[in-house]
Each structure stands twice: as structure tokens, then as C-alpha cells.
Protein backbone atom coordinates (compact mmCIF):
# COMPACT_ATOMS: atom_id res chain seq x y z
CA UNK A 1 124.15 70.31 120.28
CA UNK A 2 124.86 66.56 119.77
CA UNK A 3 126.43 64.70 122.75
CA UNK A 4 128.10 61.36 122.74
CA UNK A 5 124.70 60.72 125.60
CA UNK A 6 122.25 61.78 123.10
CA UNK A 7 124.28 59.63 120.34
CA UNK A 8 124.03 56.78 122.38
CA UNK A 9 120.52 57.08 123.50
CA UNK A 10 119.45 57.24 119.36
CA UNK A 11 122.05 54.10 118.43
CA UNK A 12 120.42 51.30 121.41
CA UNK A 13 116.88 52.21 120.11
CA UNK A 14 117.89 51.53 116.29
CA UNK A 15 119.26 48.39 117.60
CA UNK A 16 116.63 47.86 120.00
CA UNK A 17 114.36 48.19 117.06
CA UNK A 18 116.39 46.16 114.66
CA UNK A 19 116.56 43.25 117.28
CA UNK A 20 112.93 43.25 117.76
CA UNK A 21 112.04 42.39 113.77
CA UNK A 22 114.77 40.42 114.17
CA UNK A 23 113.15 38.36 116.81
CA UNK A 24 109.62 38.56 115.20
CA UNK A 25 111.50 37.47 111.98
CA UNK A 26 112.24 34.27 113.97
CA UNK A 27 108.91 33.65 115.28
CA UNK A 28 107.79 32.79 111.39
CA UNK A 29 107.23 29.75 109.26
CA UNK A 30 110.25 28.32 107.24
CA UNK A 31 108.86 29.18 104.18
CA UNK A 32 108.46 33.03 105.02
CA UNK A 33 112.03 33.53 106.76
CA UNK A 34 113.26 32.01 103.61
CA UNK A 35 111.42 34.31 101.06
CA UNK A 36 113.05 36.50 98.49
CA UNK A 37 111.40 39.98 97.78
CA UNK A 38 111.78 41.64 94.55
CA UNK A 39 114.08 44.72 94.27
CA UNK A 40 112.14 45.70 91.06
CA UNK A 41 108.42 44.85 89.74
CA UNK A 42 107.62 42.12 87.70
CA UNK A 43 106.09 44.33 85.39
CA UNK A 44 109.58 46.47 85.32
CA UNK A 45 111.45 43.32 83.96
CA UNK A 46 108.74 42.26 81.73
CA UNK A 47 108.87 45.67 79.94
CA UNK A 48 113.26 45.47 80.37
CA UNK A 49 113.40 42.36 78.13
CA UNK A 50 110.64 43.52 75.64
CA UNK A 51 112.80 46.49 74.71
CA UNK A 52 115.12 45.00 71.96
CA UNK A 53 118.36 46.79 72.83
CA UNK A 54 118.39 46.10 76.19
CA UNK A 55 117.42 42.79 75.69
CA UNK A 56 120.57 42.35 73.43
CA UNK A 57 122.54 43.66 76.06
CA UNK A 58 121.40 41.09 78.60
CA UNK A 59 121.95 38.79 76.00
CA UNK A 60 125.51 39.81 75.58
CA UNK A 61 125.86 39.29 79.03
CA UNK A 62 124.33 36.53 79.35
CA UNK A 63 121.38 37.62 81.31
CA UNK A 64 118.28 35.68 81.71
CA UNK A 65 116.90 37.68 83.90
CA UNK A 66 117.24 40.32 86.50
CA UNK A 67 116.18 39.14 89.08
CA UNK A 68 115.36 35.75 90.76
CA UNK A 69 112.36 33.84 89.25
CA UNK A 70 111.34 33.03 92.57
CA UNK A 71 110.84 36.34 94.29
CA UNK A 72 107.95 37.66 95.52
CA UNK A 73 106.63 41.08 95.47
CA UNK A 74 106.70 43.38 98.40
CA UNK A 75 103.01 43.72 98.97
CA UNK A 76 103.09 39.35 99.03
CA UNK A 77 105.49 39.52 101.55
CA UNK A 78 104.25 41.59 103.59
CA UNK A 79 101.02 39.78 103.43
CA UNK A 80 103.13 36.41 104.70
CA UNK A 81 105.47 38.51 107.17
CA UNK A 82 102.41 40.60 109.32
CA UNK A 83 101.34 39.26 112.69
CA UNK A 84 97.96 37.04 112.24
């Protein structure tokens, strides 16, 4: 049976938990708080624009890309983000 206590205990610790990377978030250079991760691979976009339909379609709409050019991959940023 759920109870509002057993709610409550479950909400503070995702907070508690959220806070905490939060806080270790802050405790990192300038250049790593202010890094963008990649939703999709490289290699994902790379094979996007080499099909030629879909690269007509992001020409249509005016597409350059899908992503930003200056995002890093997951695995980088976790590389930059862990504790030393």
C-alpha cells in the first residue's frame, strides 16, 4: 500500500540525490559546466546527411545540421565530469 509517508520518504531522496550532482556539478571547471552532450552520435548524423532524401529534407528546412557542432559525446563527458 502506498502512503503519503512512504511518498514522501521516496520524493526528498530523488531530490536529495538531484541536489547532490547538482552541487558536484558546481564544484567543476567552467569549461565542463558549460559542455553540451550529444543527444545522437556523430556517426548517426554523418550517416543522416549521406542519405540523399533526408538530406533534401533538411535542406528544405533549412537544416545544417542536427545537432550542435560543438557537442561532445557522452563517453567525453563523462570523462571531463568524473571526480579526479
Amino acid at each position: 500500500e502506498l502512503s503519503r509517508r512512504n511518498l514522501g520518504t521516496g520524493y526528498f531522496a530523488v531530490m536529495g540525490g538531484l541536489l547532490a550532482v547538482i552541487g558536484f556539478w558546481c564544484t567543476r571547471d567552467e569549461d565542463t559546466r558549460r559542455m553540451k552532450i550529444c543527444v545522437r552520435s556523430k556517426d548517426m548524423e554523418k550517416d543522416f546527411f549521406d542519405d540523399p532524401v533526408k538530406k533534401a529534407w533538411a535542406d528544405s528546412q533549412g537544416l545544417g545540421y542536427l545537432q550542435d557542432p560543438d557537442c561532445i559525446q557522452l563517453s567525453e563527458a563523462w570523462e571531463k565530469f568524473k571526480p579526479s
